[in-house]
PDB file of N, CA and C in Angstrom:
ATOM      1  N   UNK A   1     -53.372 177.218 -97.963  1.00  0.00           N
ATOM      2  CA  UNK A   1     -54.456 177.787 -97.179  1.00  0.00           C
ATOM      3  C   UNK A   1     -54.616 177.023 -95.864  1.00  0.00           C
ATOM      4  N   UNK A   2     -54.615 175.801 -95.829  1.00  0.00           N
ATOM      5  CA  UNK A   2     -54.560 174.623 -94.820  1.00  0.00           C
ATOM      6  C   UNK A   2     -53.615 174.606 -94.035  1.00  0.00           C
ATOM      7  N   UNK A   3     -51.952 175.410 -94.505  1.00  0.00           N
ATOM      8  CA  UNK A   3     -51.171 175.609 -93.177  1.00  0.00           C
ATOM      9  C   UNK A   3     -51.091 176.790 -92.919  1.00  0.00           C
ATOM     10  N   UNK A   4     -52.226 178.042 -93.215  1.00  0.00           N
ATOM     11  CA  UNK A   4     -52.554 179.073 -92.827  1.00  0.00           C
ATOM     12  C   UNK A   4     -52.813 178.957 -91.994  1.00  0.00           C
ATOM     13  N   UNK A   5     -54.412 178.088 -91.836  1.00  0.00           N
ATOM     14  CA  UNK A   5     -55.196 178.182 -90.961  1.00  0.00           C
ATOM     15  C   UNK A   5     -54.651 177.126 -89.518  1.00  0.00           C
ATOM     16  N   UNK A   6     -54.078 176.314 -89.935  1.00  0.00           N
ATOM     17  CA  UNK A   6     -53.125 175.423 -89.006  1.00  0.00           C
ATOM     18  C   UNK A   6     -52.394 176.620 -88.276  1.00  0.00           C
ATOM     19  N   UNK A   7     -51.748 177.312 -88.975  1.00  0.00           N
ATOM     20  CA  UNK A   7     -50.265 178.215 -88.115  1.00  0.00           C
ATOM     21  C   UNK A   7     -51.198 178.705 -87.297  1.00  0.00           C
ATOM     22  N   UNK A   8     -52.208 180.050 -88.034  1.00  0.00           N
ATOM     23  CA  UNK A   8     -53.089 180.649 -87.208  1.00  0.00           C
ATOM     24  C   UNK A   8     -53.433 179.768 -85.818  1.00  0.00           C
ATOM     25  N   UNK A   9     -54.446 179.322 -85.545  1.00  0.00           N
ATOM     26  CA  UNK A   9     -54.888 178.339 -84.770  1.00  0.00           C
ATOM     27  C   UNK A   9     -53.729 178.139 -83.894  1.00  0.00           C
ATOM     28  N   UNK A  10     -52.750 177.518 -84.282  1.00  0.00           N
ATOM     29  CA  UNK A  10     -51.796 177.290 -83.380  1.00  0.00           C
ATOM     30  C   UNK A  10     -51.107 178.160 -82.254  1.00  0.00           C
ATOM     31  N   UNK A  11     -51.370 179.348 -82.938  1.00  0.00           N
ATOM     32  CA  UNK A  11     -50.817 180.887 -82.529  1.00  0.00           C
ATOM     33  C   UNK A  11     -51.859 181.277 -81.367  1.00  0.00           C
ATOM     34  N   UNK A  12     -53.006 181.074 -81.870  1.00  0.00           N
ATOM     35  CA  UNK A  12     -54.378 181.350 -80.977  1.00  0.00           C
ATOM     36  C   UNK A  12     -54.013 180.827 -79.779  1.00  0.00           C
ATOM     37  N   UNK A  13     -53.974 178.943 -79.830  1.00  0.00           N
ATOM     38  CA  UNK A  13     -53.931 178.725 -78.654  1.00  0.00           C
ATOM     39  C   UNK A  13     -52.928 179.115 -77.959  1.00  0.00           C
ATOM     40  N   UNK A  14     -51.616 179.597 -78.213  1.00  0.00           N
ATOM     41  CA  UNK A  14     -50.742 179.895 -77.813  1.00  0.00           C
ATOM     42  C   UNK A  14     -50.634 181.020 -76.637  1.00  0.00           C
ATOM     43  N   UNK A  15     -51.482 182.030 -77.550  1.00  0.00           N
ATOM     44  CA  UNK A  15     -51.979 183.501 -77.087  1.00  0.00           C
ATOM     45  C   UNK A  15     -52.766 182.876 -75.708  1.00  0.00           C
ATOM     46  N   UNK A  16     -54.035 182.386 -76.173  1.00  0.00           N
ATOM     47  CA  UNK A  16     -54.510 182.087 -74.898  1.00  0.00           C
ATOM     48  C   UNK A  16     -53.952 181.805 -73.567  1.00  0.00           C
ATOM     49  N   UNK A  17     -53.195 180.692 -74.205  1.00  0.00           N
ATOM     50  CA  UNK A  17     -52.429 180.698 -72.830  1.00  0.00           C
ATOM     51  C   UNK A  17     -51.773 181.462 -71.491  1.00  0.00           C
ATOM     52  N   UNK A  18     -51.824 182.318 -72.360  1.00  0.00           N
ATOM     53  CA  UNK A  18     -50.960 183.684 -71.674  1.00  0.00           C
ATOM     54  C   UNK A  18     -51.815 184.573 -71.273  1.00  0.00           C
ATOM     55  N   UNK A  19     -52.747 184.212 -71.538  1.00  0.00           N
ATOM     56  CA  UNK A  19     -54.174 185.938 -71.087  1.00  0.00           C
ATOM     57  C   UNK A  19     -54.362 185.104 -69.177  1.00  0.00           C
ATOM     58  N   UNK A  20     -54.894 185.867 -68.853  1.00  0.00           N
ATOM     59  CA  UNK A  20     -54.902 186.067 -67.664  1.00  0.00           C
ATOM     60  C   UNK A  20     -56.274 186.007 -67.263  1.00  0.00           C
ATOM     61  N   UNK A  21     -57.039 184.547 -66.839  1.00  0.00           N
ATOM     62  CA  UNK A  21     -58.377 184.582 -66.445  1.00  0.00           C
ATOM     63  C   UNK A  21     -59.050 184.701 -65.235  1.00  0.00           C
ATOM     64  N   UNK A  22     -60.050 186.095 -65.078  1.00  0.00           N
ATOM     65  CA  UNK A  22     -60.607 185.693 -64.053  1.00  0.00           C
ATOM     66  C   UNK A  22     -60.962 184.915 -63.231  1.00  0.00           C
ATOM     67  N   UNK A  23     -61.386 184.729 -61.649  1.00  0.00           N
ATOM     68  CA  UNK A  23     -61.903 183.949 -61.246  1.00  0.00           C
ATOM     69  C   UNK A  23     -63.341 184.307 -61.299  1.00  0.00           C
ATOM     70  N   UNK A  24     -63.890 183.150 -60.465  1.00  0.00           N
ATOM     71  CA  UNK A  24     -65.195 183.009 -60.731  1.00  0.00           C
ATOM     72  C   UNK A  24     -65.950 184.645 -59.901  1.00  0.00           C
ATOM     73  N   UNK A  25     -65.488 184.577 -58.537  1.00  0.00           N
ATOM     74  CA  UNK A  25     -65.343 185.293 -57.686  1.00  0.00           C
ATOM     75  C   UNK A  25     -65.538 187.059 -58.261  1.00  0.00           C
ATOM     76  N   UNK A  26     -64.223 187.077 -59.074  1.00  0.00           N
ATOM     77  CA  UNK A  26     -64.036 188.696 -59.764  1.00  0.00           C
ATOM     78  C   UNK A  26     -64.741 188.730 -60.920  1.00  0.00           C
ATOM     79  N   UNK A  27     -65.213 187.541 -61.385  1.00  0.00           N
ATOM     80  CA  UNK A  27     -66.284 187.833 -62.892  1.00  0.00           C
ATOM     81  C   UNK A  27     -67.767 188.234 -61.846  1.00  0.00           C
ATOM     82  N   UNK A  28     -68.283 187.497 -61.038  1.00  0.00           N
ATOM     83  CA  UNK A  28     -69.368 187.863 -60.431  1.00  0.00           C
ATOM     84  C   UNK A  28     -69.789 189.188 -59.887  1.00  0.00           C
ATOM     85  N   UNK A  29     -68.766 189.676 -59.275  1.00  0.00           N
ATOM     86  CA  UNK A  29     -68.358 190.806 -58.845  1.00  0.00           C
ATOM     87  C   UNK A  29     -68.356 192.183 -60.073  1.00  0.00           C
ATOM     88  N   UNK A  30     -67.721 191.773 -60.782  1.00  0.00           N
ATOM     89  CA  UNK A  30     -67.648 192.388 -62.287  1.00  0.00           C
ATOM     90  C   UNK A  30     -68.980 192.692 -62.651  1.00  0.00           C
ATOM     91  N   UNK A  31     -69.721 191.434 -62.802  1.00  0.00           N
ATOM     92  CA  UNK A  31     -70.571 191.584 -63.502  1.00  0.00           C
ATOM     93  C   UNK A  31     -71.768 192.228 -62.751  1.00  0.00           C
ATOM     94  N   UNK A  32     -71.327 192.287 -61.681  1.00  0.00           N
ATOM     95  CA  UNK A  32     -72.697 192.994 -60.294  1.00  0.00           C
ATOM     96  C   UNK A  32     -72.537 194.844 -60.714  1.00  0.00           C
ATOM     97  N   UNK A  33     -71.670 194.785 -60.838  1.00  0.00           N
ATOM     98  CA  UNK A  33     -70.654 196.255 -61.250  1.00  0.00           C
ATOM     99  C   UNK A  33     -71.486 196.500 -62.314  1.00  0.00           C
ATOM    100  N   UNK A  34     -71.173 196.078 -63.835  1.00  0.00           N
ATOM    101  CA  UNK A  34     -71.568 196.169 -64.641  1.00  0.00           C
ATOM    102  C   UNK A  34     -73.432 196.788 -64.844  1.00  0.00           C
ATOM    103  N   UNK A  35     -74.235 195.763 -64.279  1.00  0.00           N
ATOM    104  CA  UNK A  35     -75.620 195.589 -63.592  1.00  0.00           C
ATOM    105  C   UNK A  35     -75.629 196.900 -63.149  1.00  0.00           C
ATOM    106  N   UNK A  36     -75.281 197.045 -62.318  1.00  0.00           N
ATOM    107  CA  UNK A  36     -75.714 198.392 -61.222  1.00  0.00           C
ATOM    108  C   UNK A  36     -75.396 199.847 -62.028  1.00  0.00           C
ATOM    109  N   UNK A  37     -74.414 199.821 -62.706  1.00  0.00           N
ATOM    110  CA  UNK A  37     -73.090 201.256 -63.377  1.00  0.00           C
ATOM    111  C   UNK A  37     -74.969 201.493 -64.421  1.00  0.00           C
ATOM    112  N   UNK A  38     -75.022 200.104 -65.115  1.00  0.00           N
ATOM    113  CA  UNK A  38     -76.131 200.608 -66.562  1.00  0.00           C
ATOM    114  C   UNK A  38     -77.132 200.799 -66.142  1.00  0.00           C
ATOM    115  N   UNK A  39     -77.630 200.219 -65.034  1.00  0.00           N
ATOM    116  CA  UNK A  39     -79.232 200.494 -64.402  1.00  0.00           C
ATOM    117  C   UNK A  39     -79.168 201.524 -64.488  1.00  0.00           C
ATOM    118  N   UNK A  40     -78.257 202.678 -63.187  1.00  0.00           N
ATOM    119  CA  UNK A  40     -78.153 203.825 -62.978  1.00  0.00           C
ATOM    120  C   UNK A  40     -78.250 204.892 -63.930  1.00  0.00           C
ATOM    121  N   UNK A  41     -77.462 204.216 -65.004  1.00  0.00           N
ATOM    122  CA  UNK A  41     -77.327 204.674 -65.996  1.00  0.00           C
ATOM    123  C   UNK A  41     -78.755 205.044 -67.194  1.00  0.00           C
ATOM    124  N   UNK A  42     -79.296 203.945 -67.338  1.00  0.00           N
ATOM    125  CA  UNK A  42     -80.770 203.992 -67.759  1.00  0.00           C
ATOM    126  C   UNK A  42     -81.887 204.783 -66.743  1.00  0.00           C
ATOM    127  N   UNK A  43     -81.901 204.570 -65.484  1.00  0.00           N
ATOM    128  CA  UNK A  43     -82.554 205.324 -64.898  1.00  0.00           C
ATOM    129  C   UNK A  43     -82.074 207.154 -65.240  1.00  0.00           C
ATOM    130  N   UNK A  44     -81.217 207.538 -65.323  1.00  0.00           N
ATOM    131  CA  UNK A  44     -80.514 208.841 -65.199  1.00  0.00           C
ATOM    132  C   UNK A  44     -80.780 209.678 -66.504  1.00  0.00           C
ATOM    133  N   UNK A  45     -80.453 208.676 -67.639  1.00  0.00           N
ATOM    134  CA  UNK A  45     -81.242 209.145 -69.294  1.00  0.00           C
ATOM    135  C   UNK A  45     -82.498 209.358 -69.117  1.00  0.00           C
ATOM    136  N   UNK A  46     -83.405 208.129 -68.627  1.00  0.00           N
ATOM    137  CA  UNK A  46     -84.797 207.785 -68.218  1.00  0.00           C
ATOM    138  C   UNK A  46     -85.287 209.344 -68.024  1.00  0.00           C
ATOM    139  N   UNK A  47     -84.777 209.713 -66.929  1.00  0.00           N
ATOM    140  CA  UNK A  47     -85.131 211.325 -66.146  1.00  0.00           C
ATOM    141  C   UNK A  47     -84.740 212.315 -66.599  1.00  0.00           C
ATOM    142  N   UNK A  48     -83.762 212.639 -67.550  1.00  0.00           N
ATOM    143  CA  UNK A  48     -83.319 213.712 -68.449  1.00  0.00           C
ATOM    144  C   UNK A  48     -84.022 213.301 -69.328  1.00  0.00           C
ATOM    145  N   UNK A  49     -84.537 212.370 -70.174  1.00  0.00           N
ATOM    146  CA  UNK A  49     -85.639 212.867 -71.487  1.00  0.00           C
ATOM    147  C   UNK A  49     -86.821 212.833 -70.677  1.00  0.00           C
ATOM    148  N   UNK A  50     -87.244 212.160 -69.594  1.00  0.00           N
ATOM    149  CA  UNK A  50     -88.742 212.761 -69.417  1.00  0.00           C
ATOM    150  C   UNK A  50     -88.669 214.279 -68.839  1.00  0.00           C
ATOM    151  N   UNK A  51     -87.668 214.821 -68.162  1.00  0.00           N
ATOM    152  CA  UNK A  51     -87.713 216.281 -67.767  1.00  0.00           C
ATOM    153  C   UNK A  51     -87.379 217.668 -69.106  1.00  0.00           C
ATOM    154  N   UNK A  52     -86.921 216.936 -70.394  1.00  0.00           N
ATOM    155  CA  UNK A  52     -86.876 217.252 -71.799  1.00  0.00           C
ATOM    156  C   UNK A  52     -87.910 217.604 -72.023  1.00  0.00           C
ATOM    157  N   UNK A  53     -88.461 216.615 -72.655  1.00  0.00           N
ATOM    158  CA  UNK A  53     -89.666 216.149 -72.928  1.00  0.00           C
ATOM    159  C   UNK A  53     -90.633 217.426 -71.966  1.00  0.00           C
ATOM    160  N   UNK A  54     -91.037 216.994 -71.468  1.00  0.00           N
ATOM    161  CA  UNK A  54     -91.741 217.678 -70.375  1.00  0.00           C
ATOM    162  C   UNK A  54     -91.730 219.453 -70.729  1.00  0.00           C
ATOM    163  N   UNK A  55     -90.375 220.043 -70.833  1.00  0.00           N
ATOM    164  CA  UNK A  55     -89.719 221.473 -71.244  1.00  0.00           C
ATOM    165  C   UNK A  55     -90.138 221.179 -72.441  1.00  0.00           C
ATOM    166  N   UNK A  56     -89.980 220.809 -73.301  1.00  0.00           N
ATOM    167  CA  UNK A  56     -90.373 221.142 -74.554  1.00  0.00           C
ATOM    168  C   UNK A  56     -91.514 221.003 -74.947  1.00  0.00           C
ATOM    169  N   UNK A  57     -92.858 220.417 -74.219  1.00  0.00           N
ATOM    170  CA  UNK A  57     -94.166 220.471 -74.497  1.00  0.00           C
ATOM    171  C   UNK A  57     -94.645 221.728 -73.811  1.00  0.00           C
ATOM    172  N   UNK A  58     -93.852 221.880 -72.560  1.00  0.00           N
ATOM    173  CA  UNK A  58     -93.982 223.111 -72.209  1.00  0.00           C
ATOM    174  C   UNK A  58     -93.906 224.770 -73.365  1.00  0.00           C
ATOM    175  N   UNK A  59     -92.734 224.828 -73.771  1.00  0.00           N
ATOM    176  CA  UNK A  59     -92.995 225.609 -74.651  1.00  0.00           C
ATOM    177  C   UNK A  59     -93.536 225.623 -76.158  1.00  0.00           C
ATOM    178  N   UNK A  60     -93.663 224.484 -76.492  1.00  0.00           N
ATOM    179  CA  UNK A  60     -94.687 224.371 -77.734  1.00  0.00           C
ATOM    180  C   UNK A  60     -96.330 224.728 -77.485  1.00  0.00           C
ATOM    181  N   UNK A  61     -96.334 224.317 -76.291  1.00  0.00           N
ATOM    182  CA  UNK A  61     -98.165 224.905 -76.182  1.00  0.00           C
ATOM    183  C   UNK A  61     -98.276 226.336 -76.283  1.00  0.00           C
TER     184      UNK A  61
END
């Protein structure tokens, strides 16, 4: 079990090595992206269920 988890591990760091990390620069950027895409995104649901909403109290009265 102990040179399972040894091989594993070993393999991991291995992998890592090879991935390809952002800079600081394109994570910030990324993450400004990210921020803005879901806001929009929440705002846009936000206004389709209150204009729902809204239609459907409409015809229940």
């Amino acid at each position: 079990m102990a040179n399972k988890l040894s091989r594993f591990l070993s393999e991991v760091k291995s992998e890592l090595k090879k991935v390809s990390w952002s800079t600081k620069k394109e994570l910030i950027g990324s993450t400004g992206i990210v921020i803005v895409t879901v806001s929009l995104l929440a705002l846009f649901i936000g206004v389709v269920d209150f204009v729902i909403s809204r239609l459907v109290n409409l015809v229940i009265r």
